[in-house]
Each structure stands twice: as structure tokens, then as C-alpha cells.
C-alpha atoms as a PDB file:
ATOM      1  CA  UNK A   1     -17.901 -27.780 -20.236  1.00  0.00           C
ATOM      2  CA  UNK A   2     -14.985 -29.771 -21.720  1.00  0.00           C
ATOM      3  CA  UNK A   3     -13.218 -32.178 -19.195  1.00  0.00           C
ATOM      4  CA  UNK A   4      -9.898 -29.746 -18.079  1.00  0.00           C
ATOM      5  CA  UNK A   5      -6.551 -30.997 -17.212  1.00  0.00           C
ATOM      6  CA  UNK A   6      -6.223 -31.348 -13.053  1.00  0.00           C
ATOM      7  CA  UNK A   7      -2.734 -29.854 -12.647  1.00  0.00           C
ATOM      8  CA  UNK A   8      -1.054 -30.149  -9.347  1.00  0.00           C
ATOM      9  CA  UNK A   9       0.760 -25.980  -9.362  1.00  0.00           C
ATOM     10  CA  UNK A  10       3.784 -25.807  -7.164  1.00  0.00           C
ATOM     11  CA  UNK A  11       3.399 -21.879  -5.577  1.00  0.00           C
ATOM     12  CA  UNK A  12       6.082 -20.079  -6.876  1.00  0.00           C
ATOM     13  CA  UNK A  13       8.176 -17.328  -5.075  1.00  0.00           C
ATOM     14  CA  UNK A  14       6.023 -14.710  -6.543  1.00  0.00           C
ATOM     15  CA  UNK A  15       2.675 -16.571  -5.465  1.00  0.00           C
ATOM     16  CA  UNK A  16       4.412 -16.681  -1.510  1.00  0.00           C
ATOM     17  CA  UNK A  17       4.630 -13.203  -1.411  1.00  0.00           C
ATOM     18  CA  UNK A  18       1.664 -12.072  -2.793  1.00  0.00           C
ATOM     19  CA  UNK A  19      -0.013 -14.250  -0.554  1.00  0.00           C
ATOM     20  CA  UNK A  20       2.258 -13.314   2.315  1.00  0.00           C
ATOM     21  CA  UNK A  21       1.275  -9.253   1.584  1.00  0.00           C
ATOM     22  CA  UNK A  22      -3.164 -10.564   1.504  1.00  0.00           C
ATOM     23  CA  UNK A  23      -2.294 -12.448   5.138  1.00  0.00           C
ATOM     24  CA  UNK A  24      -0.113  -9.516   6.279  1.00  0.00           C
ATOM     25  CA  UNK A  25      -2.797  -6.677   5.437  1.00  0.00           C
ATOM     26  CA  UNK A  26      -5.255  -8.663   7.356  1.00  0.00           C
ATOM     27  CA  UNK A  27      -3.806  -8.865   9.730  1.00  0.00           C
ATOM     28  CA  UNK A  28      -2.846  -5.024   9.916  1.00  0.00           C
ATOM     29  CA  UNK A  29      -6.278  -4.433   9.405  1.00  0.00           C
ATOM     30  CA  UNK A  30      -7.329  -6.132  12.676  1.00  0.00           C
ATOM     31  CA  UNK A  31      -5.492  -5.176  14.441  1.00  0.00           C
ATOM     32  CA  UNK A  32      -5.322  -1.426  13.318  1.00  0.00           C
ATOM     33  CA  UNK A  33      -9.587  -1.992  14.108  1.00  0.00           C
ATOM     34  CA  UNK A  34      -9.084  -3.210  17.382  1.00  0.00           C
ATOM     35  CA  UNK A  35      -6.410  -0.828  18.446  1.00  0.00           C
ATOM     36  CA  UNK A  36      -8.777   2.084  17.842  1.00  0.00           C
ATOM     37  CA  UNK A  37     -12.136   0.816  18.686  1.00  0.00           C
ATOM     38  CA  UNK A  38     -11.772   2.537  22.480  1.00  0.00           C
ATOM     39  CA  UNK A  39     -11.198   5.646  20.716  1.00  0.00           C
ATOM     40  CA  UNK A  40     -14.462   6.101  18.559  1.00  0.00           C
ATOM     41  CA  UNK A  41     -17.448   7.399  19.736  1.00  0.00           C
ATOM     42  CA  UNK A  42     -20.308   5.725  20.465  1.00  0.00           C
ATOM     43  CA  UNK A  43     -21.998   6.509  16.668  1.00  0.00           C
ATOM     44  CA  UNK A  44     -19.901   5.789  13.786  1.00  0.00           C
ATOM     45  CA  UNK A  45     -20.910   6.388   9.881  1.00  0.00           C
ATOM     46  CA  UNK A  46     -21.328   3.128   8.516  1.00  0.00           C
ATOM     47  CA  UNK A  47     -22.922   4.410   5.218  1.00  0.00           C
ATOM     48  CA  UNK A  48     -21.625   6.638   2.340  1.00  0.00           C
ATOM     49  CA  UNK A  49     -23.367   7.810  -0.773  1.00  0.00           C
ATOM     50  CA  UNK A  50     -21.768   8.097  -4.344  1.00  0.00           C
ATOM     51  CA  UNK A  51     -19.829  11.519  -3.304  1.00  0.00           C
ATOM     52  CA  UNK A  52     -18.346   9.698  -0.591  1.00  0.00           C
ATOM     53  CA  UNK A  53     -20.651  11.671   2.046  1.00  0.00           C
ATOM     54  CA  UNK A  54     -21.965   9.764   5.292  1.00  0.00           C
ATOM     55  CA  UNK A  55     -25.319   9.587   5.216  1.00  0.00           C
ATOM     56  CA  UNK A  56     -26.483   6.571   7.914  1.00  0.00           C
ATOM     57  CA  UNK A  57     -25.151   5.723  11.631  1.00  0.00           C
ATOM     58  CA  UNK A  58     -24.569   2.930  14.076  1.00  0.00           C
ATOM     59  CA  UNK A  59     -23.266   2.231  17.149  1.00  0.00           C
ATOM     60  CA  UNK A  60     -19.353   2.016  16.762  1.00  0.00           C
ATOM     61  CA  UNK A  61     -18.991  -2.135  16.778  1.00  0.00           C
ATOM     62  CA  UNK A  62     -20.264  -1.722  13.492  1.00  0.00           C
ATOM     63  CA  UNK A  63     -16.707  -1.102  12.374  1.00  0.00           C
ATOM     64  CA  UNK A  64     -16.060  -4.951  13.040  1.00  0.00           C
ATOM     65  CA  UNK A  65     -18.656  -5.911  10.465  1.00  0.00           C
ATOM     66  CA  UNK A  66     -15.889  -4.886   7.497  1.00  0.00           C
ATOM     67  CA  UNK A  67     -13.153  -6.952   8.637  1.00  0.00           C
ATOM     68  CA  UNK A  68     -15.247  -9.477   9.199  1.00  0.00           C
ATOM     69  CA  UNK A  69     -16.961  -9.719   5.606  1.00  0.00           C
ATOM     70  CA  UNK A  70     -13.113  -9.143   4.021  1.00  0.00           C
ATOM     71  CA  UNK A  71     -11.756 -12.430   6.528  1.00  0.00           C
ATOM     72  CA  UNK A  72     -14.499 -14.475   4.946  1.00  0.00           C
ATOM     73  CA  UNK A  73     -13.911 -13.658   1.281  1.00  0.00           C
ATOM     74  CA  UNK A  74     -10.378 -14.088   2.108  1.00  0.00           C
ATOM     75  CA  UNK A  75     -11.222 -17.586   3.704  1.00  0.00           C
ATOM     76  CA  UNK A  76     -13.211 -18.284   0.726  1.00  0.00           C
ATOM     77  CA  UNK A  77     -11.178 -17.423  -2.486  1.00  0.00           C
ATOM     78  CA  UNK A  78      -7.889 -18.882  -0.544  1.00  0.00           C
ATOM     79  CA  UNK A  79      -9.873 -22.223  -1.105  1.00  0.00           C
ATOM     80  CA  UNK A  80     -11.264 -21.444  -4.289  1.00  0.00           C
ATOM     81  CA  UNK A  81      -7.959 -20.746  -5.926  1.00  0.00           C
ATOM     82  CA  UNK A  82      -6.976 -24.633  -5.228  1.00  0.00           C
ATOM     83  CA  UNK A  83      -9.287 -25.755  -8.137  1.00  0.00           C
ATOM     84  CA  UNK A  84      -8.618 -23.632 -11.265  1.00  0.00           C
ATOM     85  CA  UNK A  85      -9.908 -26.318 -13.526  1.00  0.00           C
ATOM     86  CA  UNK A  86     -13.251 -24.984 -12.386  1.00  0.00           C
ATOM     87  CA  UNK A  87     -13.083 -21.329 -13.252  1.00  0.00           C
ATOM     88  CA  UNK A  88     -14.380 -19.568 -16.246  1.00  0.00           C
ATOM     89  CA  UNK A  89     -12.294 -19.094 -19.025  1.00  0.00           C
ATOM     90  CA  UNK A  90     -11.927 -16.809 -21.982  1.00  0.00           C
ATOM     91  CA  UNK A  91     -10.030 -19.453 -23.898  1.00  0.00           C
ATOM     92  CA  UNK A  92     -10.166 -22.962 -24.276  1.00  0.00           C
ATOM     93  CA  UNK A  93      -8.391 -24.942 -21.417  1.00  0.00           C
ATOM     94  CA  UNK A  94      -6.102 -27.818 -23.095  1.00  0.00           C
ATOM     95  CA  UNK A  95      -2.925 -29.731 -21.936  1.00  0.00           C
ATOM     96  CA  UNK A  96      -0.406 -27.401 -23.103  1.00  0.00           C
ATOM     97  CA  UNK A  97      -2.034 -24.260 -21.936  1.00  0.00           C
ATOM     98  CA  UNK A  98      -3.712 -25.345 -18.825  1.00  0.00           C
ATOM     99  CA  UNK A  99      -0.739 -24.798 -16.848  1.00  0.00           C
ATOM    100  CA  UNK A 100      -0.177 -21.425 -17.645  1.00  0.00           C
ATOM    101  CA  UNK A 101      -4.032 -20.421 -17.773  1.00  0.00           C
ATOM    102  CA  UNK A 102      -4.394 -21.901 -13.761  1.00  0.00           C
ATOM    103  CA  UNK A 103      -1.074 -19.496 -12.816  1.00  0.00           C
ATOM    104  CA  UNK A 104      -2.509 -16.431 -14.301  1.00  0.00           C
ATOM    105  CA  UNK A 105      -6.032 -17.305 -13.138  1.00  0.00           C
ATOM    106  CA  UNK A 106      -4.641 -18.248  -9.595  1.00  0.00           C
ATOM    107  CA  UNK A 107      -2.625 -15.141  -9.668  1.00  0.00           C
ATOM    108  CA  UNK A 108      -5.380 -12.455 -10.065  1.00  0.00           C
ATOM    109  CA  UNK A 109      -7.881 -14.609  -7.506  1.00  0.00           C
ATOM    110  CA  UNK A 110      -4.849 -13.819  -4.760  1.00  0.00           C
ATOM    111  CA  UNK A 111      -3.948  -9.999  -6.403  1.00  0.00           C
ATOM    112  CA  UNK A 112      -8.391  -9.792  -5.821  1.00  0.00           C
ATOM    113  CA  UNK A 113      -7.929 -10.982  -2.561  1.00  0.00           C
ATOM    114  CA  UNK A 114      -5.474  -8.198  -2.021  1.00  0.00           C
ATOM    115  CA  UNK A 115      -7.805  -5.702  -3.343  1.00  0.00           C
ATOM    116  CA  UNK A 116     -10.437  -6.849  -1.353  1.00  0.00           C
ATOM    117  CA  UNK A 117      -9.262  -6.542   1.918  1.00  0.00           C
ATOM    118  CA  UNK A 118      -7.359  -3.144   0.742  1.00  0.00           C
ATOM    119  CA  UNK A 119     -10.476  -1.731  -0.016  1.00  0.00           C
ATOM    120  CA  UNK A 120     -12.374  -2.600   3.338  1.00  0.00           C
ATOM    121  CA  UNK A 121      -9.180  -1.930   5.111  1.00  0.00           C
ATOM    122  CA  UNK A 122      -9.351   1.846   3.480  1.00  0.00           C
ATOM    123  CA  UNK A 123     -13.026   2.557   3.800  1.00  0.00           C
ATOM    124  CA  UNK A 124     -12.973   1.307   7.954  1.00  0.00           C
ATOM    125  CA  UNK A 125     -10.106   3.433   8.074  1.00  0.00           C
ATOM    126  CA  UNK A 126     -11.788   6.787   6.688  1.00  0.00           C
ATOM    127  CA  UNK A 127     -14.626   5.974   8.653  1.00  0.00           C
ATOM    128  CA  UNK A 128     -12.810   6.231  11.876  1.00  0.00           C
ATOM    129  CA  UNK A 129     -10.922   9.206  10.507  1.00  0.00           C
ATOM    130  CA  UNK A 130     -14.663  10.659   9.992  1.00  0.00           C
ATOM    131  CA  UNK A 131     -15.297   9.319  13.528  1.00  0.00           C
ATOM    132  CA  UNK A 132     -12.986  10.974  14.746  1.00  0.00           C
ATOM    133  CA  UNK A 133     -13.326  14.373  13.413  1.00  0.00           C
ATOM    134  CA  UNK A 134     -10.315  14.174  11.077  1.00  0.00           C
ATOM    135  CA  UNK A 135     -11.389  13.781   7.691  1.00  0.00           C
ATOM    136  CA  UNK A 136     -15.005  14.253   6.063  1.00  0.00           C
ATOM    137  CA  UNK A 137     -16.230  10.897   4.280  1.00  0.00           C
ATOM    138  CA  UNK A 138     -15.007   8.924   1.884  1.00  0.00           C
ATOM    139  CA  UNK A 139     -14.178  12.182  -0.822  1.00  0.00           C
ATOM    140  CA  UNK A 140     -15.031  12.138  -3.940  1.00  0.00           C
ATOM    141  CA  UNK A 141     -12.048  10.842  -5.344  1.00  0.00           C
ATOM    142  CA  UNK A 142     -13.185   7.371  -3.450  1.00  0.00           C
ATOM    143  CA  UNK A 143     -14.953   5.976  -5.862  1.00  0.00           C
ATOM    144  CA  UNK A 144     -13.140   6.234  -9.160  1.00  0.00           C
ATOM    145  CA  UNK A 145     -10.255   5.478  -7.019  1.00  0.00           C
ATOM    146  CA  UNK A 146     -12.074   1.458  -5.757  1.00  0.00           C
ATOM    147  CA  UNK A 147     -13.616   0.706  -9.094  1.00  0.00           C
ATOM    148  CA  UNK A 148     -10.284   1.500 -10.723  1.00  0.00           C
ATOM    149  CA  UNK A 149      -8.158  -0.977  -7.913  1.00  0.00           C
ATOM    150  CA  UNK A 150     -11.251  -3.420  -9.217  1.00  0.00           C
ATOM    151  CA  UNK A 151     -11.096  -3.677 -12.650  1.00  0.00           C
ATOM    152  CA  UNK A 152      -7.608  -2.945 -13.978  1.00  0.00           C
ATOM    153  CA  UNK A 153      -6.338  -6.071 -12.760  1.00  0.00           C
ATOM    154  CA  UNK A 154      -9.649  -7.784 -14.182  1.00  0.00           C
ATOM    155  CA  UNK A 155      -8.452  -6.129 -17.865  1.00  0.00           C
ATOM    156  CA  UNK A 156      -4.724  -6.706 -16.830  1.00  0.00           C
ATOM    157  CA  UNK A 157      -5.489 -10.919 -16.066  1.00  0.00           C
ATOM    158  CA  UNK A 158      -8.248 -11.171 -18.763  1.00  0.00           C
ATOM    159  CA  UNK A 159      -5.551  -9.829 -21.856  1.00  0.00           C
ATOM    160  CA  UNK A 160      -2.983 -11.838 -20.210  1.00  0.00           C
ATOM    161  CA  UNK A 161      -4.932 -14.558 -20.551  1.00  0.00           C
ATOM    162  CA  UNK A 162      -5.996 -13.961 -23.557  1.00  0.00           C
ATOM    163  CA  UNK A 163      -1.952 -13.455 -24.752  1.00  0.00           C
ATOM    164  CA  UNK A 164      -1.162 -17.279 -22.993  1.00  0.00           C
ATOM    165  CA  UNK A 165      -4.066 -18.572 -25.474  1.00  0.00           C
END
């Protein structure tokens, strides 16, 4: 790997508030959890198969495991994103477009981060809406619907890239 530029990146206003929406859904998402955990039942799905069907149980503190996992990842990539130089690039990193490259890269680590917790944050919620008698599974639409939130900002942030060459 070639040596790349260390750039110290100023957030910009943009960068605030898409990290102020990833802090702000977490949040929601806890506390949206711990609000209705008293109402579940003792048995919760905590499985789905590819139709979006429940097809395994647990006991209903199971539903803490999601925002759990998504609060680490968070953790994680919110410390990841302060060394861009290390990432893998598309394009080769010099002075005059390492700047640009670390923004766009930063940028869709924090938009994944969004996604992330979003997507936990949706299937805990159908899953007490299952729970609860109100809605059956996931759907079918569930899937498409996750790996689409997934990989069009991958595409989006790759061809950007790509474009900043």
C-alpha cells in the first residue's frame, strides 16, 4: 500500500447532522425498546426466514440483543471513520485528491452507520409488532427493501468516488 496523506478533516455542517440523525435514532431506538419491553409477551420471534416469516422463539429480552449489536457497530465505525488513510480505495490516494476521497469515504461510513441502526431499529420494531399480534413478520417486501438501503449508497459513494478520481 502506498504511504497516504494524514489529513486532519474539519466536520462540516453536513457531517454534524448526519451524525446528529445516527446518535438521535439510537437513541430513539432505546428507548422505543425499553418503553415496550413490559408490553411483550414472554416469547418473542427472534428469527425470520427469506419471506420475512418467523420461524424461531425466545424469551422476550432477546429484543435487547439488536440494539445492542447496532450500539457496538455504531461505537466501532464512529472510531473507524477518524483514520481514512486506512480504508480501501478504488482510486489511487494522492495529495490533491486525498482530501476529497477521506470526505466521501467518511461520509458513507456515517450514512452506513445510519443504515445500520435503521435497519435493526425496523426489524426489533416488526418483531414487537409480531409480538404483539399486530403485524405478521417481517413481509415480503423486507428484504428487497434492507439490501436495497445497503447497497445503493455503496454504488452511490463508490461512483462518487470514482467521479473525485
Amino acid at each position: 500500500m502506498d504511504k497516504r496523506p494524514k489529513i486532519e478533516l474539519i466536520l462540516t455542517k453536513t457531517d454534524k447532522i448526519i451524525e446528529l440523525i445516527g446518535y438521535l435514532i439510537l437513541i430513539a431506538f432505546w428507548i422505543t425498546i425499553i418503553i415496550s419491553y413490559k408490553n411483550l409477551p414472554e416469547q418473542i420471534p427472534v428469527h425470520y426466514n427469506g419471506l420475512g416469516e418467523a420461524d424461531d422463539y425466545a424469551r422476550k429480552a432477546s429484543i435487547f440483543l439488536l440494539p445492542i449489536i447496532g450500539t457496538f457497530l455504531f461505537i466501532i465505525l464512529t472510531f473507524i471513520v477518524k483514520n481514512p488513510e486506512t480504508f480501501n480505495y478504488s482510486v489511487k490516494i494522492t495529495e490533491q485528491n486525498a482530501e476529497s476521497q477521506y470526505r466521501n469515504s467518511i461520509r458513507m461510513m456515517r450514512i452506513i452507520k445510519i443504515i445500520l441502526v435503521v435497519i435493526f431499529f425496523l426489524i426489533d420494531y416488526k418483531t414487537m409488532e409480531t409480538s404483539l399480534k399486530k403485524s405478521e413478520g417481517l413481509g415480503h417486501w423486507f428484504l428487497p427493501f434492507i439490501l436495497g438501503m445497503v447497497f445503493l449508497p455503496i454504488i452511490y459513494f463508490a461512483y462518487k468516488s470514482y467521479k473525485l478520481k
